[in-house]
C-alpha atoms as a PDB file:
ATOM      1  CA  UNK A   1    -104.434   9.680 -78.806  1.00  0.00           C
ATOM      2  CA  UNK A   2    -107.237   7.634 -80.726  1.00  0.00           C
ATOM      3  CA  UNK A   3    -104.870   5.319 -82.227  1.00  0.00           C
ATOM      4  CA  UNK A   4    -102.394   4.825 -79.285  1.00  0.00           C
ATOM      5  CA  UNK A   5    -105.605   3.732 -77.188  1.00  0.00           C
ATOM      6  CA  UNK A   6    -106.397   1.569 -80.574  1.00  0.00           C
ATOM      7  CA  UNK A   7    -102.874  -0.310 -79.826  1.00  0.00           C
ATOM      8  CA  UNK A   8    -103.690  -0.308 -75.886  1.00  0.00           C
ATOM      9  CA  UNK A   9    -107.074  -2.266 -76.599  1.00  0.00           C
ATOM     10  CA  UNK A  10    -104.998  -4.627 -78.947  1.00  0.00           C
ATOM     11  CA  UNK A  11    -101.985  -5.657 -76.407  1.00  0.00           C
ATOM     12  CA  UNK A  12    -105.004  -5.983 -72.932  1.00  0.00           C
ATOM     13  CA  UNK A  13    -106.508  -8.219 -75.882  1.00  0.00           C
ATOM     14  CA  UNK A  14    -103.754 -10.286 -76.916  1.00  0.00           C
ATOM     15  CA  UNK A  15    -101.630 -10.364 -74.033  1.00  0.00           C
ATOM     16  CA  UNK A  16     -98.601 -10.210 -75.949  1.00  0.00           C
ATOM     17  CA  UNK A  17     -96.314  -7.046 -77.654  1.00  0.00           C
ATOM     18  CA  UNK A  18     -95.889  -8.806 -81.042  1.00  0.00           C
ATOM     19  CA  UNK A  19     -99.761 -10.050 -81.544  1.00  0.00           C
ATOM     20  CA  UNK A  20    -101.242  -6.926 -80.652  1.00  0.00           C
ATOM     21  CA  UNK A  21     -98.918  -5.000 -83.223  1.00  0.00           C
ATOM     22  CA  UNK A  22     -99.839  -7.400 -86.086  1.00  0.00           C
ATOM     23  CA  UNK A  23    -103.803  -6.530 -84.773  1.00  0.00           C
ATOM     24  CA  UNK A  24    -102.618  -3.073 -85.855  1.00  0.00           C
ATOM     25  CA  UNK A  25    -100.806  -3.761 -88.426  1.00  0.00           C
ATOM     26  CA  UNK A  26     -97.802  -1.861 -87.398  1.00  0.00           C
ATOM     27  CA  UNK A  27     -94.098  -3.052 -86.327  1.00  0.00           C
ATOM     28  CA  UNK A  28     -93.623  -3.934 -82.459  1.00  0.00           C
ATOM     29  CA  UNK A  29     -90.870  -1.581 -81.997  1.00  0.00           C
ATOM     30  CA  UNK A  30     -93.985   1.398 -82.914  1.00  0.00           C
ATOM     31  CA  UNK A  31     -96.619  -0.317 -81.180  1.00  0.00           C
ATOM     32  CA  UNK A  32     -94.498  -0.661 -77.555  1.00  0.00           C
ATOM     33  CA  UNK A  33     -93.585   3.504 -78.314  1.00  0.00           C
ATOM     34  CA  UNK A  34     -97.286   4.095 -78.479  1.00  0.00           C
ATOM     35  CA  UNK A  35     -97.851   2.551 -75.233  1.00  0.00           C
ATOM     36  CA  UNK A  36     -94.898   4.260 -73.465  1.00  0.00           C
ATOM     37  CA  UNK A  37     -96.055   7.413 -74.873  1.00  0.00           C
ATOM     38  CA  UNK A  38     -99.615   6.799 -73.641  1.00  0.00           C
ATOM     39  CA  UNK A  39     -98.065   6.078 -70.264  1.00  0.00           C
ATOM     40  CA  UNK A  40     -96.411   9.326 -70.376  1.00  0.00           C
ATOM     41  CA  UNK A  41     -99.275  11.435 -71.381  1.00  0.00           C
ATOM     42  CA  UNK A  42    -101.175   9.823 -68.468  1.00  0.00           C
ATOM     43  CA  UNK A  43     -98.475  10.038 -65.569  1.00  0.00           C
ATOM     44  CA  UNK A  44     -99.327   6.617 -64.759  1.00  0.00           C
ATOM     45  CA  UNK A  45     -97.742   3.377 -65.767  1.00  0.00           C
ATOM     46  CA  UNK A  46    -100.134   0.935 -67.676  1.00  0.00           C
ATOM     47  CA  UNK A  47     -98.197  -2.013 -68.057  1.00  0.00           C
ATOM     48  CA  UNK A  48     -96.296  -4.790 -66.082  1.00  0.00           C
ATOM     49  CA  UNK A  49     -93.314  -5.187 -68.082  1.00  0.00           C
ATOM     50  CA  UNK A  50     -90.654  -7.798 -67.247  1.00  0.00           C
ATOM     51  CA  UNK A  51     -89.238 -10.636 -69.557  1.00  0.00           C
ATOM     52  CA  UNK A  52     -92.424 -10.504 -71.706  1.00  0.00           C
ATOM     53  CA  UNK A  53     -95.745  -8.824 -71.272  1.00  0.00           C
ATOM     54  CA  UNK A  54     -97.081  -9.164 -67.823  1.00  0.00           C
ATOM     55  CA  UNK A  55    -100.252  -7.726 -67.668  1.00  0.00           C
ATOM     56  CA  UNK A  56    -102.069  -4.479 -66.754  1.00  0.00           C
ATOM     57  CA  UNK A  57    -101.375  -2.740 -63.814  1.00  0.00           C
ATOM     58  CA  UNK A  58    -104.442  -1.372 -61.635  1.00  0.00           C
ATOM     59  CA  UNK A  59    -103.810   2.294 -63.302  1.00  0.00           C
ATOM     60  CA  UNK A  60    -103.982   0.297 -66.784  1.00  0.00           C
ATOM     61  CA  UNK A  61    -107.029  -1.118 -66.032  1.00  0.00           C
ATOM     62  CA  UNK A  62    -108.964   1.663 -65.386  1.00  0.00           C
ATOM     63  CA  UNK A  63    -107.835   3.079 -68.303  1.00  0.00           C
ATOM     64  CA  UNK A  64    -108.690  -0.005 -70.902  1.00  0.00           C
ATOM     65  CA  UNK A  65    -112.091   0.849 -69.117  1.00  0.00           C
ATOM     66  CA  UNK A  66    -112.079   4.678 -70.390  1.00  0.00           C
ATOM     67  CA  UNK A  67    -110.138   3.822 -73.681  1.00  0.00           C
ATOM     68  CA  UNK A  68    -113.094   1.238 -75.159  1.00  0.00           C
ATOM     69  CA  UNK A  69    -115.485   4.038 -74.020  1.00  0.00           C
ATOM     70  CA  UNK A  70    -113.141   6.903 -75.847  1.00  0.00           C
ATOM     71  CA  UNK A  71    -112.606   4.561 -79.266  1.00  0.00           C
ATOM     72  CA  UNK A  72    -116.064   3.369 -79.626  1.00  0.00           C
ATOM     73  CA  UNK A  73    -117.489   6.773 -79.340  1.00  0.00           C
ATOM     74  CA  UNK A  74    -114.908   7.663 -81.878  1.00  0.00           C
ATOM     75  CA  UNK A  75    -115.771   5.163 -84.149  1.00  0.00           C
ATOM     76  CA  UNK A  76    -119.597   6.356 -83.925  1.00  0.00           C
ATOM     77  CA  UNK A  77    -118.710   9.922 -84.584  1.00  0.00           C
ATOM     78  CA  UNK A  78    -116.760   8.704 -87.862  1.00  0.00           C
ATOM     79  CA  UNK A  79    -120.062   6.449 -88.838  1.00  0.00           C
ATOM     80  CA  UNK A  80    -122.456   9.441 -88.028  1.00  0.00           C
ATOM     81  CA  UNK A  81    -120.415  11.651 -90.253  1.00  0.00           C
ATOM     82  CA  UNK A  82    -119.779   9.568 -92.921  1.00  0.00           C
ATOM     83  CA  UNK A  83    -123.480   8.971 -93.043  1.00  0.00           C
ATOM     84  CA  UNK A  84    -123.911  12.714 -93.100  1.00  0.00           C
ATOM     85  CA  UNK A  85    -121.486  13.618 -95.455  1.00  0.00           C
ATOM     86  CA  UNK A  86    -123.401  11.204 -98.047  1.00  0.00           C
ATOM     87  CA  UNK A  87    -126.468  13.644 -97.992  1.00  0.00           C
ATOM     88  CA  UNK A  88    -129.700  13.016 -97.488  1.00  0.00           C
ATOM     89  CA  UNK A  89    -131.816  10.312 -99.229  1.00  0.00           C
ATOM     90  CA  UNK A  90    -128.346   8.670 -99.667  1.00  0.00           C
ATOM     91  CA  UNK A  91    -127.823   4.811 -98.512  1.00  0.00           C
ATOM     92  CA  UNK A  92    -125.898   3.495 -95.467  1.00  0.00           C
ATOM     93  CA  UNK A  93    -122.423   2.629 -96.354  1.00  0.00           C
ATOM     94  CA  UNK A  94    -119.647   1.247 -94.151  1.00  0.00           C
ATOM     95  CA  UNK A  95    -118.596  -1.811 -92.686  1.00  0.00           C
ATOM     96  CA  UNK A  96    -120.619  -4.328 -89.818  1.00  0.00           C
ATOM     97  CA  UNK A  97    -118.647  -7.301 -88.359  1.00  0.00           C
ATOM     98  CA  UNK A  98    -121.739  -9.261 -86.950  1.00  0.00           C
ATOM     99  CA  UNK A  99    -120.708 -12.269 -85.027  1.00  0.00           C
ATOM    100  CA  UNK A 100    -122.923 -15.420 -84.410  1.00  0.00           C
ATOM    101  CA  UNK A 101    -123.064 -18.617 -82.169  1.00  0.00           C
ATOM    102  CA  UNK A 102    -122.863 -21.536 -84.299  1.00  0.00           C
ATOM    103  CA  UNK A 103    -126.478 -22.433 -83.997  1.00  0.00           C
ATOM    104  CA  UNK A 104    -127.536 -19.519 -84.793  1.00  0.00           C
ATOM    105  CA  UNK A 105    -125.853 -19.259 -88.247  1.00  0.00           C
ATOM    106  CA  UNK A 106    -128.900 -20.130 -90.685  1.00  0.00           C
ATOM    107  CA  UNK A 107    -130.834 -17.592 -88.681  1.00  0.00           C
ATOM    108  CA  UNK A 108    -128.131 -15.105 -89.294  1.00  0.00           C
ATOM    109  CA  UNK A 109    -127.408 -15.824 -92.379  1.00  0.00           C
ATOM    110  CA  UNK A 110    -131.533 -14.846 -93.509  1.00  0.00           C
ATOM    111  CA  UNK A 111    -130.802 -11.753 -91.131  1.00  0.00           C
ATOM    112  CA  UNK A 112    -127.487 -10.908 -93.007  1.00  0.00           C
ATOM    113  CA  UNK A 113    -129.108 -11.194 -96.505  1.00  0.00           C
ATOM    114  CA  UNK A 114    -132.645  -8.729 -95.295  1.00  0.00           C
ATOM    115  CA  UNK A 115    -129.970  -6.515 -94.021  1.00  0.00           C
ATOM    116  CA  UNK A 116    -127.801  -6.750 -97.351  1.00  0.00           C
ATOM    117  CA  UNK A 117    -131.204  -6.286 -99.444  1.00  0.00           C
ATOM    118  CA  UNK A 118    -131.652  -2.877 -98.089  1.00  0.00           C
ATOM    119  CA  UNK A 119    -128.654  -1.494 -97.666  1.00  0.00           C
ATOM    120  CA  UNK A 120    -126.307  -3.369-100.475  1.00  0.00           C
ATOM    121  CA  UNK A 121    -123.657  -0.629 -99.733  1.00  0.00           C
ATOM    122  CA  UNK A 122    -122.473  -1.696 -96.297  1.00  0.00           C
ATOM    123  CA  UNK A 123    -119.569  -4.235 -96.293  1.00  0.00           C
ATOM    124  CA  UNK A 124    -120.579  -7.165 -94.055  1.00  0.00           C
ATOM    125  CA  UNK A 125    -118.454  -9.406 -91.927  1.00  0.00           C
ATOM    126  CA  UNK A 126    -120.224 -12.679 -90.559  1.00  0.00           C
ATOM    127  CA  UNK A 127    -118.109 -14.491 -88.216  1.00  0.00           C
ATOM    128  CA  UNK A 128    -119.091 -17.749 -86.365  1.00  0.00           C
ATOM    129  CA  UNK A 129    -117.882 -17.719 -82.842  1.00  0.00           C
ATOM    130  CA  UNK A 130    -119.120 -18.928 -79.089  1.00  0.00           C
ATOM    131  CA  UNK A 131    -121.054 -16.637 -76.632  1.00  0.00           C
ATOM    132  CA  UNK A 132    -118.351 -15.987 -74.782  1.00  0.00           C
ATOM    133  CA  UNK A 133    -116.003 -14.597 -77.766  1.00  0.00           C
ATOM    134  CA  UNK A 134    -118.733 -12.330 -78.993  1.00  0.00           C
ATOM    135  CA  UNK A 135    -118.887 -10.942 -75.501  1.00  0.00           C
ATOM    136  CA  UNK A 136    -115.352 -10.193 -75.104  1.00  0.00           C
ATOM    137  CA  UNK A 137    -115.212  -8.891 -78.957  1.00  0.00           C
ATOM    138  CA  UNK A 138    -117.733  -6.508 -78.789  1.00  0.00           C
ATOM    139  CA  UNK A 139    -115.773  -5.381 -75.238  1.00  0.00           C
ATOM    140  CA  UNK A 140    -112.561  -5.039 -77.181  1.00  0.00           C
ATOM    141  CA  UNK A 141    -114.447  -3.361 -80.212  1.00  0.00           C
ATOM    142  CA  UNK A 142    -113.585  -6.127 -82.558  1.00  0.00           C
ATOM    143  CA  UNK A 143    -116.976  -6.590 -84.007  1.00  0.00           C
ATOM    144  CA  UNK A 144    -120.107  -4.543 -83.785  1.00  0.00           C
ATOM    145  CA  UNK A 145    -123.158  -6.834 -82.588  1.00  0.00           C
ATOM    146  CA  UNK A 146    -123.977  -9.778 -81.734  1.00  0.00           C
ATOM    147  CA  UNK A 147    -126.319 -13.152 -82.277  1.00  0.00           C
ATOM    148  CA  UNK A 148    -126.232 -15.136 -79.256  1.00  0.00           C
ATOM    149  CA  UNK A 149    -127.981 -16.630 -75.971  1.00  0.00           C
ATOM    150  CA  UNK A 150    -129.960 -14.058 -74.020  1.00  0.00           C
ATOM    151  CA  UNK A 151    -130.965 -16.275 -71.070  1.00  0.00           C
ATOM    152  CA  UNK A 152    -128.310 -15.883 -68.232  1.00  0.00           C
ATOM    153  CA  UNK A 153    -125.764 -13.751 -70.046  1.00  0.00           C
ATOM    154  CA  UNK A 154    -124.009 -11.255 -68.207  1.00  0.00           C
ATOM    155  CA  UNK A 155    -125.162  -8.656 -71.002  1.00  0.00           C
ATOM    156  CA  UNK A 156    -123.810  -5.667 -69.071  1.00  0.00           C
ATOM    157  CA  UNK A 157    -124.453  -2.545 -71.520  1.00  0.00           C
ATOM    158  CA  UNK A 158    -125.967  -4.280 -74.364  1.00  0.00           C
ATOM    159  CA  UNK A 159    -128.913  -3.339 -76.216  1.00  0.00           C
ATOM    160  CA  UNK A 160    -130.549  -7.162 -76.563  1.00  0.00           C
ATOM    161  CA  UNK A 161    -133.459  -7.853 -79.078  1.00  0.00           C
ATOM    162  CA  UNK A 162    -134.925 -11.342 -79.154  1.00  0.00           C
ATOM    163  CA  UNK A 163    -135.211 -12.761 -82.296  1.00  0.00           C
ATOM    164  CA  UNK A 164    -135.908 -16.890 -81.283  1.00  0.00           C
ATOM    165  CA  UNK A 165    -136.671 -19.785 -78.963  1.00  0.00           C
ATOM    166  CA  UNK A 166    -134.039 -22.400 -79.915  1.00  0.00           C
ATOM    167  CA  UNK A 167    -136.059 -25.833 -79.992  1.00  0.00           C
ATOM    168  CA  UNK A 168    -134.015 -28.870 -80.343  1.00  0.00           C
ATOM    169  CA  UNK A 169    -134.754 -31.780 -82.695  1.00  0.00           C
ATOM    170  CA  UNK A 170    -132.576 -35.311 -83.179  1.00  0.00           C
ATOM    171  CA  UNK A 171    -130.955 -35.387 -86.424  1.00  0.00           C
ATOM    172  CA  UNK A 172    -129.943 -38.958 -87.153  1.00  0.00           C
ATOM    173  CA  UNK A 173    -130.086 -41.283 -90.496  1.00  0.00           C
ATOM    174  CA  UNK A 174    -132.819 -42.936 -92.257  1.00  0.00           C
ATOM    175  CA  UNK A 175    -131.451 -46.263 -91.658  1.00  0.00           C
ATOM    176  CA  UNK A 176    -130.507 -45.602 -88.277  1.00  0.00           C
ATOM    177  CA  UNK A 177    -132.399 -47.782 -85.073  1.00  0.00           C
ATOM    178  CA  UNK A 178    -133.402 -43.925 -83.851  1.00  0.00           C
ATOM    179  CA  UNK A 179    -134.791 -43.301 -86.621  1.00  0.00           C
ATOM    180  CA  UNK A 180    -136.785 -46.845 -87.124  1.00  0.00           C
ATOM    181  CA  UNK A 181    -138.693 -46.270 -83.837  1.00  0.00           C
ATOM    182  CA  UNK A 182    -141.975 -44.949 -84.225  1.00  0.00           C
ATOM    183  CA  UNK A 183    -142.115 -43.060 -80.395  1.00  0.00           C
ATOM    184  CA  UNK A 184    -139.740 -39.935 -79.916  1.00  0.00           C
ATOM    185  CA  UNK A 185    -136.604 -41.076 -79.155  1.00  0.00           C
ATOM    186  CA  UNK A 186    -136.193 -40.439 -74.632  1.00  0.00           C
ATOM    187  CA  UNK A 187    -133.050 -39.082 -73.687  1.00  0.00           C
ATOM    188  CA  UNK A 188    -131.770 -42.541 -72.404  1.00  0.00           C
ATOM    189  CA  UNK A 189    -132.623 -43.943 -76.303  1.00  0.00           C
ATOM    190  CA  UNK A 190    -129.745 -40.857 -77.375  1.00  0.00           C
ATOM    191  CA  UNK A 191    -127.605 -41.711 -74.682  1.00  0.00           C
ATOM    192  CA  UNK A 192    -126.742 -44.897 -75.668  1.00  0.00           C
ATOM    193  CA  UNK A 193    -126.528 -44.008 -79.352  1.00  0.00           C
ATOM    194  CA  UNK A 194    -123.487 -42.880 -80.886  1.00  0.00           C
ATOM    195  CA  UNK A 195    -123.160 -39.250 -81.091  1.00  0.00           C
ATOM    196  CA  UNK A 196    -121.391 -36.473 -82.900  1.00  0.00           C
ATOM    197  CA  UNK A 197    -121.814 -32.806 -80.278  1.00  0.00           C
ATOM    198  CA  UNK A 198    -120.311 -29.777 -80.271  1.00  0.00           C
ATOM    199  CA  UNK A 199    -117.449 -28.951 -77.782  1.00  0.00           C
ATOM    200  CA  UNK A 200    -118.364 -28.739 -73.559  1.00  0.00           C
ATOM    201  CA  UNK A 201    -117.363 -25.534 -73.586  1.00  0.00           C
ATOM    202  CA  UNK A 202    -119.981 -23.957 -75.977  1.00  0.00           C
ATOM    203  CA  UNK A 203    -123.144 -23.010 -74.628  1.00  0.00           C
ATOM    204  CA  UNK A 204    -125.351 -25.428 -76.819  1.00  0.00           C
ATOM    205  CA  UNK A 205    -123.581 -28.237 -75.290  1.00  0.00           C
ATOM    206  CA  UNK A 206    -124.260 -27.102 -71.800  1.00  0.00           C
ATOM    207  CA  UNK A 207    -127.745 -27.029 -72.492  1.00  0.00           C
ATOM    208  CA  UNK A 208    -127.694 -30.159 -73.638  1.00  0.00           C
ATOM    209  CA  UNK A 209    -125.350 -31.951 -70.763  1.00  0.00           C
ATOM    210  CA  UNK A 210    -127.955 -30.559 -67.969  1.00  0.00           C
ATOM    211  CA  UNK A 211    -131.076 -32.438 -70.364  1.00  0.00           C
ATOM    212  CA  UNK A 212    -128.920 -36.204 -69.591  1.00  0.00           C
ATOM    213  CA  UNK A 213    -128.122 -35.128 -66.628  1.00  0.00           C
ATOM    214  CA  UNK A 214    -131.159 -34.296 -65.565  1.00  0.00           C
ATOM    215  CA  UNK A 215    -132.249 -38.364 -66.487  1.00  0.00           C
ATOM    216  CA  UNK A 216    -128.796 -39.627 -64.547  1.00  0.00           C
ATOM    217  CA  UNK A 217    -127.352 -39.486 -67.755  1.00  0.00           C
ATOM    218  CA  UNK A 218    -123.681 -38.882 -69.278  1.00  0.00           C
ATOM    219  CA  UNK A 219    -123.083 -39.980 -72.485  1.00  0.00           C
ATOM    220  CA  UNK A 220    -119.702 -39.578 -74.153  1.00  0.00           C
ATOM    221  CA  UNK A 221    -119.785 -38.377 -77.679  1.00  0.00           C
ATOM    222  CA  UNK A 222    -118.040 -40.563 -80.602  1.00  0.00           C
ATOM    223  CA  UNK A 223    -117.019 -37.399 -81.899  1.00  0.00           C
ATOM    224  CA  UNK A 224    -117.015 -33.538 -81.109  1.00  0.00           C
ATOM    225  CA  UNK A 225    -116.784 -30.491 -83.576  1.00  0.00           C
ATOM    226  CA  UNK A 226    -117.176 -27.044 -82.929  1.00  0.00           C
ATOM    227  CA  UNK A 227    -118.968 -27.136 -86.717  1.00  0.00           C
ATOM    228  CA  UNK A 228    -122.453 -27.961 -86.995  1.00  0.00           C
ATOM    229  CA  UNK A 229    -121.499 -28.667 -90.912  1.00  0.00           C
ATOM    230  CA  UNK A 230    -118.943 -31.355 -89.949  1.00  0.00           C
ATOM    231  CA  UNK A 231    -121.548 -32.549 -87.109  1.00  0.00           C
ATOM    232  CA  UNK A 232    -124.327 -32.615 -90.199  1.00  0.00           C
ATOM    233  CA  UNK A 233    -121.373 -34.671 -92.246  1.00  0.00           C
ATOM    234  CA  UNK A 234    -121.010 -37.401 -89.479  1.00  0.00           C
ATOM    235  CA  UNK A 235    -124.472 -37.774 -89.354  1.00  0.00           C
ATOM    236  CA  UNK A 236    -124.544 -38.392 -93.014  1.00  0.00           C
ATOM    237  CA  UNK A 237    -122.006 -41.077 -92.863  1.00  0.00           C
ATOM    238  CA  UNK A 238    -124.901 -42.808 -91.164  1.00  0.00           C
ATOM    239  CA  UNK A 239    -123.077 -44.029 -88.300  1.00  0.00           C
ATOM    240  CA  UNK A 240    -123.404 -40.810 -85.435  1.00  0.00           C
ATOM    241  CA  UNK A 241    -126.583 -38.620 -84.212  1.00  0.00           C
ATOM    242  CA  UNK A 242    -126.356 -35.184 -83.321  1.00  0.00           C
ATOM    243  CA  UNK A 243    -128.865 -32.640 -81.876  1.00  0.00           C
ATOM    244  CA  UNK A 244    -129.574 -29.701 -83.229  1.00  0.00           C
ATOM    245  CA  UNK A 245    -131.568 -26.283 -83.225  1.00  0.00           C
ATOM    246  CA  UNK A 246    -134.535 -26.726 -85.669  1.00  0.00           C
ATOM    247  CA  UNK A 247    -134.199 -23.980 -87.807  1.00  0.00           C
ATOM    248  CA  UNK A 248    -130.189 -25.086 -88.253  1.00  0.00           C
ATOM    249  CA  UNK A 249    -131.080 -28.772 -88.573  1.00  0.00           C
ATOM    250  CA  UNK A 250    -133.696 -28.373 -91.122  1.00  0.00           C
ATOM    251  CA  UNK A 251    -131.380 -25.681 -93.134  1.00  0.00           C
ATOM    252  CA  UNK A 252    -128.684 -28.248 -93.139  1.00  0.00           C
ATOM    253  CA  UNK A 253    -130.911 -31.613 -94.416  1.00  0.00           C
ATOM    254  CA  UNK A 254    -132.696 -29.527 -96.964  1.00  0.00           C
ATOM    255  CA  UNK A 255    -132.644 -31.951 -99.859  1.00  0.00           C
ATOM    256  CA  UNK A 256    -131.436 -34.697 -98.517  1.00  0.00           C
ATOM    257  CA  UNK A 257    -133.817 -37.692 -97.861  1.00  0.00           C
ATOM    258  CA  UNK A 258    -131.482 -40.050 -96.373  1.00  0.00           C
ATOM    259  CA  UNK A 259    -131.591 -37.548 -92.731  1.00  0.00           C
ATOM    260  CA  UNK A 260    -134.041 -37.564 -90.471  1.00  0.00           C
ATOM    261  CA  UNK A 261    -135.046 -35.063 -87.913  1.00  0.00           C
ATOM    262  CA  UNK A 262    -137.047 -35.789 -84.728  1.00  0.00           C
ATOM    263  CA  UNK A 263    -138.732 -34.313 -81.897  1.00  0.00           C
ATOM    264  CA  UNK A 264    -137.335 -35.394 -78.585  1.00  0.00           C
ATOM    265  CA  UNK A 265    -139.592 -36.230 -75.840  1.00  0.00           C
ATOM    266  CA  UNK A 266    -138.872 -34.496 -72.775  1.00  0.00           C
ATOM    267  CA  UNK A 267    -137.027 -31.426 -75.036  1.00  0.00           C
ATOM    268  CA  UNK A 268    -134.767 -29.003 -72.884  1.00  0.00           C
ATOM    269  CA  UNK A 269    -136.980 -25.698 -72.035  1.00  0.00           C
ATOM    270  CA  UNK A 270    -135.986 -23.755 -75.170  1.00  0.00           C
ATOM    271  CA  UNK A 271    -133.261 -20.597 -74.589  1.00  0.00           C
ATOM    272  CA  UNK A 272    -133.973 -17.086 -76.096  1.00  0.00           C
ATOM    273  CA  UNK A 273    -131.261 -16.100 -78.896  1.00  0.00           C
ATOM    274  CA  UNK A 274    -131.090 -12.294 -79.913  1.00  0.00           C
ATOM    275  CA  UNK A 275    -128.850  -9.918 -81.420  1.00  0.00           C
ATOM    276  CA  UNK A 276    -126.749  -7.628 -79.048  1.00  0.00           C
ATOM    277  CA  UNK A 277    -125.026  -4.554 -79.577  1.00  0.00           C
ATOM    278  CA  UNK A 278    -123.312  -1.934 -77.237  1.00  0.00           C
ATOM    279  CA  UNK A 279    -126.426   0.570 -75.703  1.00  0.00           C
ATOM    280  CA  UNK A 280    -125.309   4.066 -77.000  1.00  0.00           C
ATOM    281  CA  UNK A 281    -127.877   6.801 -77.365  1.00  0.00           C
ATOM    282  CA  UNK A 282    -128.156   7.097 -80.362  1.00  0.00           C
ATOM    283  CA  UNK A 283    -126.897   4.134 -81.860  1.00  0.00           C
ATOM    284  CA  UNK A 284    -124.821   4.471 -85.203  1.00  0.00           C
ATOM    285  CA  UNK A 285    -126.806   4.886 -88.333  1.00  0.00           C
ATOM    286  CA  UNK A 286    -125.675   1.259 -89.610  1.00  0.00           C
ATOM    287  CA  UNK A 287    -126.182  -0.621 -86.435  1.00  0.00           C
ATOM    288  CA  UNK A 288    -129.813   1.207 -85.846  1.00  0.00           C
ATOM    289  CA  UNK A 289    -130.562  -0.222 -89.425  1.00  0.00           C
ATOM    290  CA  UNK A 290    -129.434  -3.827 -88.263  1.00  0.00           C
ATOM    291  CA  UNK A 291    -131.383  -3.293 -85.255  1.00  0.00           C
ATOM    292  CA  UNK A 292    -134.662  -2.327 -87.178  1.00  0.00           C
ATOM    293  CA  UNK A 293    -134.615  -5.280 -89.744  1.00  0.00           C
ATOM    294  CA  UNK A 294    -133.768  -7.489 -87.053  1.00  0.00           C
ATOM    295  CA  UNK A 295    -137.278  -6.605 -85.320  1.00  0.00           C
ATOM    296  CA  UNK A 296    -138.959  -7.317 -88.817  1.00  0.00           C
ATOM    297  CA  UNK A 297    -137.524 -10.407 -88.701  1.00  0.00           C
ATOM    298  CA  UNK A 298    -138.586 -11.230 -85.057  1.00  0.00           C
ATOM    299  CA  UNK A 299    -141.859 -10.081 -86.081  1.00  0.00           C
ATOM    300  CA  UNK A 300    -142.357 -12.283 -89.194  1.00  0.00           C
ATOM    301  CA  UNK A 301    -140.893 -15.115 -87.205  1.00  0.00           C
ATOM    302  CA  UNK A 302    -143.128 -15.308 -85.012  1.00  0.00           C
ATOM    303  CA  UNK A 303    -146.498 -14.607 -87.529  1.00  0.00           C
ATOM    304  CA  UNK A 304    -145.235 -17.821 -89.551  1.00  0.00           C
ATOM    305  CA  UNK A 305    -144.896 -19.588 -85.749  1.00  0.00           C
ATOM    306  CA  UNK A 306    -148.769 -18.692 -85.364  1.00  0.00           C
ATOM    307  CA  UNK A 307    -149.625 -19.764 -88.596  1.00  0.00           C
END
């Protein structure tokens, strides 16, 4: 039953017979058996089938609801007993997917290697996607928690822990005219720069399209990237700006004199980023331990803030 609601999550995910049964890693032929088999144990049909895959009936719905609830809790029961069976006093082992916003990958990337420090028998995945992936993986049980925006997010049944304020700096060339002014650049003196953002679609980028447009502003980028590393590269072709989170900016120009990074005046009110992971009482043993070093991060965070 576990593994035909396994395939079910895979084809409501992928929309399509063939995708979901390379998810699984099993033929199609097996994969549309499950499902018809699953329909049969049920008494209720699951899927609109016609020429191709057509979607989930209302039955089929309900049940994608149940079968994340029924597979998750399976997968915790197979992470507590692993962790049992090791004895006590014995590591964590296991695997984490942990997936992160973009500009939150330097952060992540300290909280990845903390976590790895402690537990150096857990097999992590790091995995840069946008808010609204890591929302609908962690729903489809294709990765385990979270590092995204806080403020705003329909969170649902997430256990959230803050670890940031994202602050925003310029990032620009030495030689550059924004760069050569000795006042923080306004948002009118980026606006008519030429610029290098990420895509309109990602949260970052909203955040910074209400900032112009909150001056009457709407500047079209030179160039957009859904990587802040090929952003940072534009920028050090010295021809493009970007903006950037502070912590990602000044991991990305470490060592390298010819960028600049600059306050803004007027800087966006700065939005909360945290990890997330599904609420379950208790949580299982690996993501409590990812949980617990992030707060130690948080903590120190915020002493070297104050200090």
């Amino acid at each position: 039953m576990i593994d035909k609601l396994e395939m079910f999550i895979a084809l409501a995910r992928e929309g399509h017979f063939g995708k979901a049964a390379a998810a699984c890693g099993v033929a199609q032929p097996s994969l549309s058996a499950a499902i018809k088999q699953l329909e049969a144990q049920l008494g209720v049909t699951l899927v609109i089938r016609g020429a191709r895959y057509g979607g989930l009936t209302p039955e089929g719905q309900r049940v994608l609801v149940w079968a994340r609830k029924i597979v998750g809790d399976a997968h915790q029961m197979r992470a507590e007993m692993r962790a049992s069976g090791r004895g006590a006093g014995a590591g964590l082992s296991g695997d984490l997917r942990l997936a992160v916003i973009p500009t939150a990958l330097s952060v992540a990337a300290d909280l990845a290697a903390r976590f790895r420090a402690r537990h150096p028998d857990v097999r992590l995945s790091l995995l840069s996607q946008t808010s609204d992936e890591i929302l609908s993986g962690m729903a489809d049980l294709q990765i385990d928690a979270g590092v995204t925006y806080l403020d705003g997010a329909a969170l649902g049944r997430m256990t959230a822990l803050p670890l940031y304020d994202e602050h925003y700096r310029l990032v620009c060339a030495r030689g550059s005219a924004l760069a050569q002014n000795p006042a923080p650049p306004t948002w009118e003196d980026i606006a008519r720069s030429r610029l290098c953002l990420l895509p309109p679609d990602m949260q970052n980028r909203k955040i910074l399209t209400r900032s112009f447009a909150a001056q009457g502003l709407a500047p079209l980028p030179a160039l957009e990237s859904n990587s802040t590393v090929a952003l940072m590269a534009q920028v050090m072709a010295g021809d493009l700006a970007t903006i950037l989170p502070v912590q990602l900016a000044q991991f990305l120009a470490a060592g390298r004199p010819e960028i600049v990074i600059r306050e803004i005046a007027d800087p966006p009110a700065a939005p909360c980023v945290g990890l997330i992971a599904v609420q379950r009482a208790p949580h299982t043993p690996v993501i409590a331990a990812l949980l617990s070093e992030a707060r130690r991060m948080s903590e120190q965070m915020r002493v070297d803030r104050a200090s």
